[in-house]
N, C-alpha and C. Protein backbone atom coordinates (compact mmCIF):
# COMPACT_ATOMS: atom_id res chain seq x y z
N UNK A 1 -17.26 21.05 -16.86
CA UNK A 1 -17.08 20.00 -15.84
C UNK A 1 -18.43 19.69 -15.20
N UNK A 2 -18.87 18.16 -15.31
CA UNK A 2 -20.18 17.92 -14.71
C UNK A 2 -20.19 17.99 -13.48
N UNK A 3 -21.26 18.04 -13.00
CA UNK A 3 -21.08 17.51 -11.38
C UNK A 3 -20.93 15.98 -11.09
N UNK A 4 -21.14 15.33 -11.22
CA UNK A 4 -20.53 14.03 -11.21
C UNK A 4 -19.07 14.26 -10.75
N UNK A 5 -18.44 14.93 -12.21
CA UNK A 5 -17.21 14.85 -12.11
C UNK A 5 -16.07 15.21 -11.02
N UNK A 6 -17.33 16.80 -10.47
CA UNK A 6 -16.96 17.29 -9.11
C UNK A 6 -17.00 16.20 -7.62
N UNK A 7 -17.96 15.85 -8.16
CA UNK A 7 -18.41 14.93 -6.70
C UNK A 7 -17.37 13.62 -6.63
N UNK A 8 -16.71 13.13 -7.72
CA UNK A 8 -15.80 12.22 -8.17
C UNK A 8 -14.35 12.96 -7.33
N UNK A 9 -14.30 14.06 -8.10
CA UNK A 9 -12.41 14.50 -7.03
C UNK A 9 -12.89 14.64 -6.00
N UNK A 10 -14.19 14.98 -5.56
CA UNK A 10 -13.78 15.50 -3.69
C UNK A 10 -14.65 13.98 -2.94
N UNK A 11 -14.61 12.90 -3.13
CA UNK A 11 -14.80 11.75 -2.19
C UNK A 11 -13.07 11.30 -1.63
N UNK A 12 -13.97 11.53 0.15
CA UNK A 12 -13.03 11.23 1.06
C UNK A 12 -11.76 10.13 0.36
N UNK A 13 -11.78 9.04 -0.37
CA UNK A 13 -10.52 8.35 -0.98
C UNK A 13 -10.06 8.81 -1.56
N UNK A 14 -10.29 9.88 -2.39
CA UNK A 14 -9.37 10.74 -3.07
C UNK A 14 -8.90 11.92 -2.90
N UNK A 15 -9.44 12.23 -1.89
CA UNK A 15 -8.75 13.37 -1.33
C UNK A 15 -7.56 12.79 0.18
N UNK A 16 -7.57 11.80 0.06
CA UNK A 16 -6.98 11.31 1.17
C UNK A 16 -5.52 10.59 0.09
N UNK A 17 -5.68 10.36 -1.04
CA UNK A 17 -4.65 9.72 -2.16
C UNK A 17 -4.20 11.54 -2.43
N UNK A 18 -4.88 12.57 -2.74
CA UNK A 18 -4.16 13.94 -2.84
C UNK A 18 -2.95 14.41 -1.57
N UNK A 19 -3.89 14.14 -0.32
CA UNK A 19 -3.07 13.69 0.89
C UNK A 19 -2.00 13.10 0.93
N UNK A 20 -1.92 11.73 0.58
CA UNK A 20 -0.38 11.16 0.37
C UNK A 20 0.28 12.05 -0.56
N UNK A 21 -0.46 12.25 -1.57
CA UNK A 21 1.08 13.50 -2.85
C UNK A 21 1.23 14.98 -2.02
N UNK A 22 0.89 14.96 -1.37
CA UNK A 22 1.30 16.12 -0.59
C UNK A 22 2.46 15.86 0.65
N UNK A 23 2.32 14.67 0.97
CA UNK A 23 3.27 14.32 2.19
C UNK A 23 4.48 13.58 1.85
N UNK A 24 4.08 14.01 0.57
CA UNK A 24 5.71 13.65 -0.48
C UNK A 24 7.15 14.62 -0.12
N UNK A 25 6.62 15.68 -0.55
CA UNK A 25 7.64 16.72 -0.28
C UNK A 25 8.03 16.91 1.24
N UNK A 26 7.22 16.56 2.10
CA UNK A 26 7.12 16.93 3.50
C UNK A 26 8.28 15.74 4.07
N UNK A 27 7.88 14.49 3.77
CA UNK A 27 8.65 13.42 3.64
C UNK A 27 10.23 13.73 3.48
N UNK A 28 10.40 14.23 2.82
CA UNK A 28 12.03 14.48 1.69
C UNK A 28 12.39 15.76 2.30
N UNK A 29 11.37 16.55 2.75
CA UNK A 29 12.13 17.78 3.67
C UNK A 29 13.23 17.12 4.78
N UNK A 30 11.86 16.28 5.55
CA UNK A 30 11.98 15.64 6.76
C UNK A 30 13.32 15.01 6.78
N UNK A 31 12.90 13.80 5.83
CA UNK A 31 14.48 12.93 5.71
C UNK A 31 16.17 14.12 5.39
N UNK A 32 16.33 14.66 4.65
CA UNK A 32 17.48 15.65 3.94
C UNK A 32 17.42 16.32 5.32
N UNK A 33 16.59 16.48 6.68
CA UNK A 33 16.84 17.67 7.30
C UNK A 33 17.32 16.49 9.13
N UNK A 34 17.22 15.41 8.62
CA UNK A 34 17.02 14.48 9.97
C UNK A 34 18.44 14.33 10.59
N UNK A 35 19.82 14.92 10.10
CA UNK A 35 20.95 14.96 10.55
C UNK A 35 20.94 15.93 11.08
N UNK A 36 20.26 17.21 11.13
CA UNK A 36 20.15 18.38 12.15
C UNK A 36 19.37 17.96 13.48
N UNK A 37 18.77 16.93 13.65
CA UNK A 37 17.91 16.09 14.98
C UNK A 37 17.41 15.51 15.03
N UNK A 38 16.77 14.75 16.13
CA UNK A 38 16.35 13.54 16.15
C UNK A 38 14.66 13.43 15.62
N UNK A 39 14.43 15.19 16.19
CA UNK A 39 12.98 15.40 15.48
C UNK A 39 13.15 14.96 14.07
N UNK A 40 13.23 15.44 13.26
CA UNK A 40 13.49 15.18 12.11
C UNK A 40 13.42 14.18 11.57
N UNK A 41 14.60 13.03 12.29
CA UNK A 41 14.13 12.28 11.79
C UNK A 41 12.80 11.47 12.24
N UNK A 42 12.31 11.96 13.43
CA UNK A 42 11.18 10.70 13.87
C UNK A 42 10.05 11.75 13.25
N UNK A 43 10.25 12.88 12.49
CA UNK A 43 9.27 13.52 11.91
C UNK A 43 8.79 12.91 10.68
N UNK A 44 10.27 11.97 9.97
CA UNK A 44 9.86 11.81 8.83
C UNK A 44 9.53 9.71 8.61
N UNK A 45 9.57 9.31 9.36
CA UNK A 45 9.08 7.68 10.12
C UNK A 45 7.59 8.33 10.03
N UNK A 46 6.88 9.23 11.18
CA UNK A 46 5.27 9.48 11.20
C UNK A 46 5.05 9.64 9.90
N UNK A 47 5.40 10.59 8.98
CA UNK A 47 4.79 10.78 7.67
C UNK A 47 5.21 9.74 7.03
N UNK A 48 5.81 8.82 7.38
CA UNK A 48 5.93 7.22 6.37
C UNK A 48 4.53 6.54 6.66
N UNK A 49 4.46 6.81 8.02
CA UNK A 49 3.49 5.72 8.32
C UNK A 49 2.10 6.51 8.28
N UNK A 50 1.57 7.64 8.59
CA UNK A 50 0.55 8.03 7.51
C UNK A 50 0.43 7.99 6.68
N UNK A 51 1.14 7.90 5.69
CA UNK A 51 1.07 7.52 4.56
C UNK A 51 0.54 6.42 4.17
N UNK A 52 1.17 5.25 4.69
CA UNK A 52 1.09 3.80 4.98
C UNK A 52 -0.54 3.49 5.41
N UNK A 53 -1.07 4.32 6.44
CA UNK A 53 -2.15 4.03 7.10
C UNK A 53 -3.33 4.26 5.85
N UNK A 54 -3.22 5.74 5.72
CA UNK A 54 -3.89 6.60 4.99
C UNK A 54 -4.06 5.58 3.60
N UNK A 55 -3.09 4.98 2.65
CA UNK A 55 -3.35 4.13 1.88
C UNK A 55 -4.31 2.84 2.12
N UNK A 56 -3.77 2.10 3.04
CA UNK A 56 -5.01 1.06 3.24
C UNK A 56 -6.49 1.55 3.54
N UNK A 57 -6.83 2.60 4.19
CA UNK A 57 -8.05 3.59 4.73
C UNK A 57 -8.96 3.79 3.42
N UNK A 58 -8.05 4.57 2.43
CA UNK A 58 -8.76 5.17 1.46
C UNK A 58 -9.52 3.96 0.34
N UNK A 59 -8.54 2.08 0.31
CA UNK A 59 -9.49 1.62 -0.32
C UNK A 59 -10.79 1.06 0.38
N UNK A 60 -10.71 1.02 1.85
CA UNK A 60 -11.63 0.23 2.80
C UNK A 60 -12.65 1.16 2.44
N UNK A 61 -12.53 2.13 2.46
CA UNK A 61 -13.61 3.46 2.47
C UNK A 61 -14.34 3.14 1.27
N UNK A 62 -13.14 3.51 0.00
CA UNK A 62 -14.09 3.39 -1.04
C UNK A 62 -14.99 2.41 -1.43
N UNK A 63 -14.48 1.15 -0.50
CA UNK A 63 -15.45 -0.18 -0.93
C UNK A 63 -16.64 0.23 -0.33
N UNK A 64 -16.26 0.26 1.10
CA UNK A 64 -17.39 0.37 1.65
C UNK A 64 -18.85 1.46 2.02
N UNK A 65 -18.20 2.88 1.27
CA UNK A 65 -18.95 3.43 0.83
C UNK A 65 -19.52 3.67 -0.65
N UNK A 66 -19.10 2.90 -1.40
CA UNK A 66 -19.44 2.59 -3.18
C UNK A 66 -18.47 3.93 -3.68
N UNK A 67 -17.33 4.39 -3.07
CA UNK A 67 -16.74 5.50 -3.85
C UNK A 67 -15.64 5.47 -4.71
N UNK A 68 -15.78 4.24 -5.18
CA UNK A 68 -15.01 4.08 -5.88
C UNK A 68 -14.90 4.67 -7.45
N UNK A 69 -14.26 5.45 -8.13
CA UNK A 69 -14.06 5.88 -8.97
C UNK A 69 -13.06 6.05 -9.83
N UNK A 70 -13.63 6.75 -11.49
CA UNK A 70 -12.36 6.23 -12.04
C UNK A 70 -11.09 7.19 -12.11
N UNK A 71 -11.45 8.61 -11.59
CA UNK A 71 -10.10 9.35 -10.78
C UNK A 71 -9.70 8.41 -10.01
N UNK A 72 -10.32 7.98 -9.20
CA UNK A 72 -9.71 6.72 -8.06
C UNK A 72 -8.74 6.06 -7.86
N UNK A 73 -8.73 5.44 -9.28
CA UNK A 73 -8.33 4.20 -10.13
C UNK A 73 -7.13 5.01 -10.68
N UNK A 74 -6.84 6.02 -10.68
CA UNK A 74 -5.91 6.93 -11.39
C UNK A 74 -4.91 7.28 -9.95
N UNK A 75 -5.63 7.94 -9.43
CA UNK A 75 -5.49 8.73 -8.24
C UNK A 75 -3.98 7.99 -7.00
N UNK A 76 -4.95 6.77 -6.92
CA UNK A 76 -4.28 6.09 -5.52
C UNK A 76 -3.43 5.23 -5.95
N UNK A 77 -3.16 4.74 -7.44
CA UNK A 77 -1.75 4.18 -7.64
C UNK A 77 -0.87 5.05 -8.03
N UNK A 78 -1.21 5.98 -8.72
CA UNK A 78 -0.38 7.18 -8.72
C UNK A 78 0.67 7.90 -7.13
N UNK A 79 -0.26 8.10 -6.31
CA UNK A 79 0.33 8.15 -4.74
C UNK A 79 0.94 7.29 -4.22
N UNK A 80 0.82 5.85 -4.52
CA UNK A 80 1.15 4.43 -3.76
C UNK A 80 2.61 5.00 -5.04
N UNK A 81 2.94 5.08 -6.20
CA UNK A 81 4.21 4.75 -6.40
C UNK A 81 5.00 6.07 -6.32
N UNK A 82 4.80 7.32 -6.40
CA UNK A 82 5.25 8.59 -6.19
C UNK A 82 6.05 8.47 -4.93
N UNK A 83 4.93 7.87 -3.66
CA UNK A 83 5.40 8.31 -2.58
C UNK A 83 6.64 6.77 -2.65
N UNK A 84 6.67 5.89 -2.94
CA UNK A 84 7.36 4.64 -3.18
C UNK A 84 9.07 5.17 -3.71
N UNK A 85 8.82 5.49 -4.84
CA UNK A 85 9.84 6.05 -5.65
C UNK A 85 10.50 7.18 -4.54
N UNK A 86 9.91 8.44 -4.35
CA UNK A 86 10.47 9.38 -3.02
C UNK A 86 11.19 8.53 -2.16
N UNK A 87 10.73 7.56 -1.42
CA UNK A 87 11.17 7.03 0.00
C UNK A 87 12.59 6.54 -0.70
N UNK A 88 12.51 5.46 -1.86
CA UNK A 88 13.20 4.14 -1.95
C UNK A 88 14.79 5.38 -2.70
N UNK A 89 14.88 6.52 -3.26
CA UNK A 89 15.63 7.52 -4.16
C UNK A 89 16.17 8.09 -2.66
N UNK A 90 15.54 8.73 -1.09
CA UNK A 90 15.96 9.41 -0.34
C UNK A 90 17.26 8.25 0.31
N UNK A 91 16.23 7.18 0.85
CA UNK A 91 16.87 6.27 1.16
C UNK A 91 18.50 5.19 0.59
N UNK A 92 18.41 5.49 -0.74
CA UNK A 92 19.37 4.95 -1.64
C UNK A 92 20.74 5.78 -1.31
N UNK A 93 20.44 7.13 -0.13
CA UNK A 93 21.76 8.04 0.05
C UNK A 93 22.30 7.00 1.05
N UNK A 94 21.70 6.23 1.85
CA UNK A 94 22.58 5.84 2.90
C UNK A 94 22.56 3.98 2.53
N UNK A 95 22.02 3.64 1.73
CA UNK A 95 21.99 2.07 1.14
C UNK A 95 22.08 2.07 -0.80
N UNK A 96 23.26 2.22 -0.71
CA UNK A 96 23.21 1.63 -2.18
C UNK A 96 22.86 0.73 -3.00
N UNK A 97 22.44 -0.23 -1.82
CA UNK A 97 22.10 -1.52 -2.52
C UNK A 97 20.09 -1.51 -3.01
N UNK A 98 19.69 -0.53 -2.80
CA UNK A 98 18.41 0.00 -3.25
C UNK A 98 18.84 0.38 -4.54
N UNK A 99 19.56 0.48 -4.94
CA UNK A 99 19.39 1.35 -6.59
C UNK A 99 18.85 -0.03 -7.92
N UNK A 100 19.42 -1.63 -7.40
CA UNK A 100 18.65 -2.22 -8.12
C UNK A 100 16.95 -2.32 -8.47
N UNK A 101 16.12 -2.17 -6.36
CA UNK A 101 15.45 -1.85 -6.95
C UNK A 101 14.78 -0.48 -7.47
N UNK A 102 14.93 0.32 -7.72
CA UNK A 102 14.49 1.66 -8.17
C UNK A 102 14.35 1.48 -9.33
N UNK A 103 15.49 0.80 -9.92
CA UNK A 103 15.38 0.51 -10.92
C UNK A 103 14.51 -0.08 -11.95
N UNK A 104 14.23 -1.19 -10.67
CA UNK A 104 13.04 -2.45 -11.02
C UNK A 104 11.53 -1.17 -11.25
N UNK A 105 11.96 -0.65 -10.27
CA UNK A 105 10.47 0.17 -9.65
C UNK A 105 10.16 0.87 -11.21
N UNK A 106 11.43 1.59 -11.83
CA UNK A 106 11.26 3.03 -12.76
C UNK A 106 10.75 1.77 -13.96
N UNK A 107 11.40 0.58 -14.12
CA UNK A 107 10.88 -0.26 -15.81
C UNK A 107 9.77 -0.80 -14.91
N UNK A 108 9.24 -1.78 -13.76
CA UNK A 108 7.95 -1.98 -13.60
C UNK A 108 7.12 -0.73 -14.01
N UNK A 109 6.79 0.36 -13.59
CA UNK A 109 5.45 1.34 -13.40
C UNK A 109 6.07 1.93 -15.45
N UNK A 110 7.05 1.70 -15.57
CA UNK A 110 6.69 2.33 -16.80
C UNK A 110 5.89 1.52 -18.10
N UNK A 111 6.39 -0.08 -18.04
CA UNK A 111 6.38 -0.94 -18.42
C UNK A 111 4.41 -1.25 -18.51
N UNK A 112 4.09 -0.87 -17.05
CA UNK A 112 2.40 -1.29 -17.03
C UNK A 112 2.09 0.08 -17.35
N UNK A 113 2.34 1.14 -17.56
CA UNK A 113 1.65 2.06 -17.67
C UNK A 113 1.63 2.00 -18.93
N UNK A 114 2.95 1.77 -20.15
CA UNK A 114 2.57 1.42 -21.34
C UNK A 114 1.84 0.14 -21.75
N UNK A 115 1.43 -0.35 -20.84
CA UNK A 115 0.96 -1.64 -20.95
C UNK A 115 -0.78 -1.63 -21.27
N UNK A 116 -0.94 -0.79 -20.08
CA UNK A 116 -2.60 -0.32 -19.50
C UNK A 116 -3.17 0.66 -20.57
N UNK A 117 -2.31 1.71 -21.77
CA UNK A 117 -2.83 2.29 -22.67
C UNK A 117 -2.98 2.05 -23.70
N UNK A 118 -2.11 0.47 -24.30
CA UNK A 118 -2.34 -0.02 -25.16
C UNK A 118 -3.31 -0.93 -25.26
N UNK A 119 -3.50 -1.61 -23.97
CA UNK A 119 -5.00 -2.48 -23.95
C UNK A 119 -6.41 -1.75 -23.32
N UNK A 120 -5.85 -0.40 -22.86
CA UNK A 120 -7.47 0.09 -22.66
C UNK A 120 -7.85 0.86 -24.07
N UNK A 121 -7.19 1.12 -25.29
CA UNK A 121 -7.22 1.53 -26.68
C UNK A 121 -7.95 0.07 -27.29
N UNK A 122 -7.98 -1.14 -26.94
CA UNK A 122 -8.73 -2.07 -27.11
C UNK A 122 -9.76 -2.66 -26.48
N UNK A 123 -10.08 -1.75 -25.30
CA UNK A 123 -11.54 -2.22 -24.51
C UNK A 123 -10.52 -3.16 -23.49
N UNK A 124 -9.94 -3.08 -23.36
CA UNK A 124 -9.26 -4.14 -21.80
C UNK A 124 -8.49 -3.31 -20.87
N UNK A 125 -8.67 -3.95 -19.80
CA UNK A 125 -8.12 -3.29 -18.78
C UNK A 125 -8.21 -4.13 -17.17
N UNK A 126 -7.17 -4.42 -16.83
CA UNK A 126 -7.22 -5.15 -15.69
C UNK A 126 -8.43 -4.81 -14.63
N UNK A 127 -8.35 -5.34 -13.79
CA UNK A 127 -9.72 -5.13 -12.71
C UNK A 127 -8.94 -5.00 -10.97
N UNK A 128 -8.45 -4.34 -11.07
CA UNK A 128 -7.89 -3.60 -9.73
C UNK A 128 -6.53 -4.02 -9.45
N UNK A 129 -6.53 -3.95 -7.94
CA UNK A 129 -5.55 -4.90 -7.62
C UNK A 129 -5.05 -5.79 -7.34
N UNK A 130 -4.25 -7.06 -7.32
CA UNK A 130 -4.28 -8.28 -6.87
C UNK A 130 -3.10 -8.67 -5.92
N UNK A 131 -3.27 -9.50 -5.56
CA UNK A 131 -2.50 -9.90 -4.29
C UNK A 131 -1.51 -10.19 -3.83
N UNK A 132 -0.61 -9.98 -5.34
CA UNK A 132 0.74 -9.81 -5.21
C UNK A 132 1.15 -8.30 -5.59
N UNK A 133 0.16 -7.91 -6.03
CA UNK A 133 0.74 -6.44 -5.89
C UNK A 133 0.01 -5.58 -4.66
N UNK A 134 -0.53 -6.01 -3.76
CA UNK A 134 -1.00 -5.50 -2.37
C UNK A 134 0.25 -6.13 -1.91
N UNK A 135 1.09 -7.23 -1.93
CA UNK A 135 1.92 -7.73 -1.27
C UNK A 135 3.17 -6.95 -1.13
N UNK A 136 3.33 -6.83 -2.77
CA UNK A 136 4.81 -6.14 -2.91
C UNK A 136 4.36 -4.28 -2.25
N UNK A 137 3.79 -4.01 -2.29
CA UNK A 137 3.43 -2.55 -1.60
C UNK A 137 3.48 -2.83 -0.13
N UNK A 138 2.87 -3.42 0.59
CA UNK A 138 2.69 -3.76 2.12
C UNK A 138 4.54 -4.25 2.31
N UNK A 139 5.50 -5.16 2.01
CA UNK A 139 6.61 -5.30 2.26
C UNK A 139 7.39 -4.47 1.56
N UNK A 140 7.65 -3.45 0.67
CA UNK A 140 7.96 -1.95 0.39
C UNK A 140 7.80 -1.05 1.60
N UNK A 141 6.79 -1.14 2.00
CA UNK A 141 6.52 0.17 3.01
C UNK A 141 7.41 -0.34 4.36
N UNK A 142 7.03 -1.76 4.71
CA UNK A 142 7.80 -2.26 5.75
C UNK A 142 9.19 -2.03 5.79
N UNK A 143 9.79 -2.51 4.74
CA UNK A 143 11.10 -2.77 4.72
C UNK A 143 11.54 -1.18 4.68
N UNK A 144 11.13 -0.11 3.76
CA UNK A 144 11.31 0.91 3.87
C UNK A 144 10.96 1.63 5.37
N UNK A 145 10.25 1.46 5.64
CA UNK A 145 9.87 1.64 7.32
C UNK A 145 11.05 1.40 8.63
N UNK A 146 11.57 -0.09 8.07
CA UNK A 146 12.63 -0.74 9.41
C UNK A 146 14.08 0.41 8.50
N UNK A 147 14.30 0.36 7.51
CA UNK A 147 15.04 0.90 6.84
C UNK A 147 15.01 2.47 7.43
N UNK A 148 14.09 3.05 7.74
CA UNK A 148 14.31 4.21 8.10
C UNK A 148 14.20 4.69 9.60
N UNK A 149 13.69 3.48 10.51
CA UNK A 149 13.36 3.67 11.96
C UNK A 149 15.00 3.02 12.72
N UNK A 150 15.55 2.12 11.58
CA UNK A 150 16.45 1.79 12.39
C UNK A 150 17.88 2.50 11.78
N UNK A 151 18.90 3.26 12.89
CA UNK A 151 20.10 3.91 12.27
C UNK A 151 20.56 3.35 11.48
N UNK A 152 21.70 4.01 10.52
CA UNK A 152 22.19 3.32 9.36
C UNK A 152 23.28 2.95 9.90
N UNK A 153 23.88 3.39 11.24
CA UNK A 153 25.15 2.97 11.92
C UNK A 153 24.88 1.67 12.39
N UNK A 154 23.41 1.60 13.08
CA UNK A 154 23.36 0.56 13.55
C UNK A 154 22.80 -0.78 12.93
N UNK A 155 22.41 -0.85 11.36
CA UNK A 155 22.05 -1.55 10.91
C UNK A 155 22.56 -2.68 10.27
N UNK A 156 22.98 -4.01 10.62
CA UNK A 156 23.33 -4.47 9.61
C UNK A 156 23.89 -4.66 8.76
N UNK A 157 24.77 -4.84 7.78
CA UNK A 157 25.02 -4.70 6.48
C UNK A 157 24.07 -6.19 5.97
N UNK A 158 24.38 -7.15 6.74
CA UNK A 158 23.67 -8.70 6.08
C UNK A 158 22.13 -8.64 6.10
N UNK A 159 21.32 -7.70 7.33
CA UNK A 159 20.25 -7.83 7.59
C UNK A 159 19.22 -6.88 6.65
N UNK A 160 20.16 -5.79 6.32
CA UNK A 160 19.59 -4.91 5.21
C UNK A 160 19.44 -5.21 3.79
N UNK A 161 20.34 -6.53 3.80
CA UNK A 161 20.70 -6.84 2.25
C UNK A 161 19.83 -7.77 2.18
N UNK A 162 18.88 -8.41 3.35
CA UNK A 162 18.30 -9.53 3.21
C UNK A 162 16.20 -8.88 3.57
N UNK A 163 16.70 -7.72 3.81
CA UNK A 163 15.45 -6.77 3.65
C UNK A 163 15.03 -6.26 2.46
N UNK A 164 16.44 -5.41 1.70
CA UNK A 164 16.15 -5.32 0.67
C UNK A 164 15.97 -6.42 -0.20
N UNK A 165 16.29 -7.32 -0.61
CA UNK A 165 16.23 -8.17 -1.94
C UNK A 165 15.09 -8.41 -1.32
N UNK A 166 14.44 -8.90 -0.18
CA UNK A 166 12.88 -9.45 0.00
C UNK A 166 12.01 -8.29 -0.89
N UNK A 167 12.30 -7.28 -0.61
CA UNK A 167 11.50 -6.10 -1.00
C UNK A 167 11.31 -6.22 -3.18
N UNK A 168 12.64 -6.18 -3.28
CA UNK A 168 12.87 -6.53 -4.62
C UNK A 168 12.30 -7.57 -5.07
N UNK A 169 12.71 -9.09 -4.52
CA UNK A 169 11.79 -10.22 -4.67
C UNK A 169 10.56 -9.80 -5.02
N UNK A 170 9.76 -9.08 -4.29
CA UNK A 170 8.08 -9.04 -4.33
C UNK A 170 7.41 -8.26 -5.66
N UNK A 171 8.42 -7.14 -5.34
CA UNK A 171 8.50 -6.36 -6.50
C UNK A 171 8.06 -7.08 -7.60
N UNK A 172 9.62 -8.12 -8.25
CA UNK A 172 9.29 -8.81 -9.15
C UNK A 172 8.50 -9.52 -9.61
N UNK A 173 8.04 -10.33 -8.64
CA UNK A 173 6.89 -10.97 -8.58
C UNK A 173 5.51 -10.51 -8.92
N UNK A 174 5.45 -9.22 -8.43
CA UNK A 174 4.23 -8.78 -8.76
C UNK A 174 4.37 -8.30 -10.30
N UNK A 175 5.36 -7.72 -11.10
CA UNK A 175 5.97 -6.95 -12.27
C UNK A 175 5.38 -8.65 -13.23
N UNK A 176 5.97 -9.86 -13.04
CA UNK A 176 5.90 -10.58 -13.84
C UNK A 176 4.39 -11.07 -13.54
N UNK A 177 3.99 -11.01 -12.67
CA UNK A 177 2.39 -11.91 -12.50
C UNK A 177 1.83 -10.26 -13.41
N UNK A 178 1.79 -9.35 -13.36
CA UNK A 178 1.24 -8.42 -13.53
C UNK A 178 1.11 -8.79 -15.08
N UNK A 179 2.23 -8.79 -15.49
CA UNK A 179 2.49 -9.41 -17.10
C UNK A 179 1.85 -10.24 -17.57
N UNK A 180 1.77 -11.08 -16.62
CA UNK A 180 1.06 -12.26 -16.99
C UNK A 180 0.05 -12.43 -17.47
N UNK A 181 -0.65 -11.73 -16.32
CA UNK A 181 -1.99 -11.01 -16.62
C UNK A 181 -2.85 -10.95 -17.97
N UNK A 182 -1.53 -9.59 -18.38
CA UNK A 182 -1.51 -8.89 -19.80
C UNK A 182 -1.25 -10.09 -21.08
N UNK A 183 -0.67 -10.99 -20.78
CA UNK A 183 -0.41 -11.95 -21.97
C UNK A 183 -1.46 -12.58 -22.00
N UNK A 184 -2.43 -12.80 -20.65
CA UNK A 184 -3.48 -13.80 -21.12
C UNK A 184 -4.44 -13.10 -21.96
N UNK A 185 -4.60 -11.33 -20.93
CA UNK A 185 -5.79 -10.68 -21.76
C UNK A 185 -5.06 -10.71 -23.66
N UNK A 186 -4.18 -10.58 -23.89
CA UNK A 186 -3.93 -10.96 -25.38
C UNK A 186 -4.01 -11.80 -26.08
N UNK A 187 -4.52 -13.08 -25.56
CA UNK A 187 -4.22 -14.46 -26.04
C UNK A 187 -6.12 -14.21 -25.97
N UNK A 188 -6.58 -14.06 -25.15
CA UNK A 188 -8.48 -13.50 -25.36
C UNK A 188 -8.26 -12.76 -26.32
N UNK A 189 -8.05 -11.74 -26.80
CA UNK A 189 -8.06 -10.58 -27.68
C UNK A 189 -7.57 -11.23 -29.43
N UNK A 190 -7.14 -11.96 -29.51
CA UNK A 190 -6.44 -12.69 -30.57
C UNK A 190 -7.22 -13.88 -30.82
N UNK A 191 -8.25 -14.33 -29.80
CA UNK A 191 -9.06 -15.69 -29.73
C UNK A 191 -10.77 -15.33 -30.14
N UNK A 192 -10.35 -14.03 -29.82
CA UNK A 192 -11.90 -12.67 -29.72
C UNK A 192 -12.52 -13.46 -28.60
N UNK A 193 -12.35 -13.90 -27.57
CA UNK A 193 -12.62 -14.24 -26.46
C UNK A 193 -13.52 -13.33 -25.60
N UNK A 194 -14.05 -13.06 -24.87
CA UNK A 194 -14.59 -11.88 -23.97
C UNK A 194 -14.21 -11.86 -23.01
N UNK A 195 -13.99 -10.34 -22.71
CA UNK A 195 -13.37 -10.15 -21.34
C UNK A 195 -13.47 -11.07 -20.20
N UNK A 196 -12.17 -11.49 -19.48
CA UNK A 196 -12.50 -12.04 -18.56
C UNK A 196 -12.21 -11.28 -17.02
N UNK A 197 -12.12 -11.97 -15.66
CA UNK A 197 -11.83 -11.12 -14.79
C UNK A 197 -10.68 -11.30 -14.43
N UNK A 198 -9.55 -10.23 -15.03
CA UNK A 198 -8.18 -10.21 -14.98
C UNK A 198 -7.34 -9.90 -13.58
């Protein structure tokens, strides 16, 4: 192991993306234990929203200190959907109407992940993130957020159903632009075109 490689896992953004996979389990304690008190549950709202914080932090950082790397690039979407998947699976005990998207969630991330190894085996590979998928993450966390700050007695049935599908909406949106993406870099790749900025 070079040093590079060392100096690569321990920059503050990635140890702050190790941070979120750690406040996974803590999360899911929290929630499964929040009918024994009120701590509990307002224990497990704070670790939503560190989480939440801690994600936007770690890319500002990396821009702005050049730490960006390609653990990085591994690292912090890995945490952004772990901790995603946790919340949206705990949450699905008291809203059933989340299981569509989980669903969406389990074929989106599997869908680009087979997506991202078949075109980085050809020299391509998207170029970060874009703005519908900062979107659908930022209204995920929200909606999962009001979803968990506000009782399930007292919530809604119309207002949750119109939280969730927004959440789903975005989802999709980002799943098919994401695609999109991928069809153009193929239509370059088939044209022998050169990379463009995807």
């Amino acid at each position: 192991m070079n040093g590079n490689f060392k100096k690569d896992i321990f920059t503050i953004p990635n140890i702050l993306s190790y941070f979120r996979i750690a406040l996974i389990p803590v999360f899911i304690v929290l929630f499964l234990n929040a009918k024994n008190g009120v701590g509990f549950h307002i224990g497990a709202i704070v670790v939503l929203v560190v989480s939440g914080l801690t994600d936007m932090l770690d890319g500002k950082i990396a821009r702005k200190f050049n730490q960006i790397t390609e653990l990085g690039k591994i690292i912090d979407p890995l945490a952004d959907k772990l901790t995603q998947f946790a919340v949206a699976v705990c949450l699905v005990l008291k809203y059933r109407l989340l299981i569509p998207v989980i669903v969406l969630l389990v074929i989106k991330e599997i869908t680009m992940a087979v997506l991202a190894v078949v075109f980085a085996r050809k020299g391509r590979k998207l170029k970060g993130a874009h703005w519908y998928g900062k979107l659908s993450t930022a209204v995920f966390y929200g909606v999962m957020f009001i979803l968990l700050a506000v009782p399930y007695t007292k919530m809604p049935f119309a207002l949750s159903a119109v939280l969730i599908g927004l959440s789903g909406a975005c989802m999709l949106l980002a799943f098919v632009m994401y695609v999109r993406q991928y069809v153009v870099m193929w239509e370059d790749i088939r044209a022998d075109r050169p990379n463009r900025r995807y």
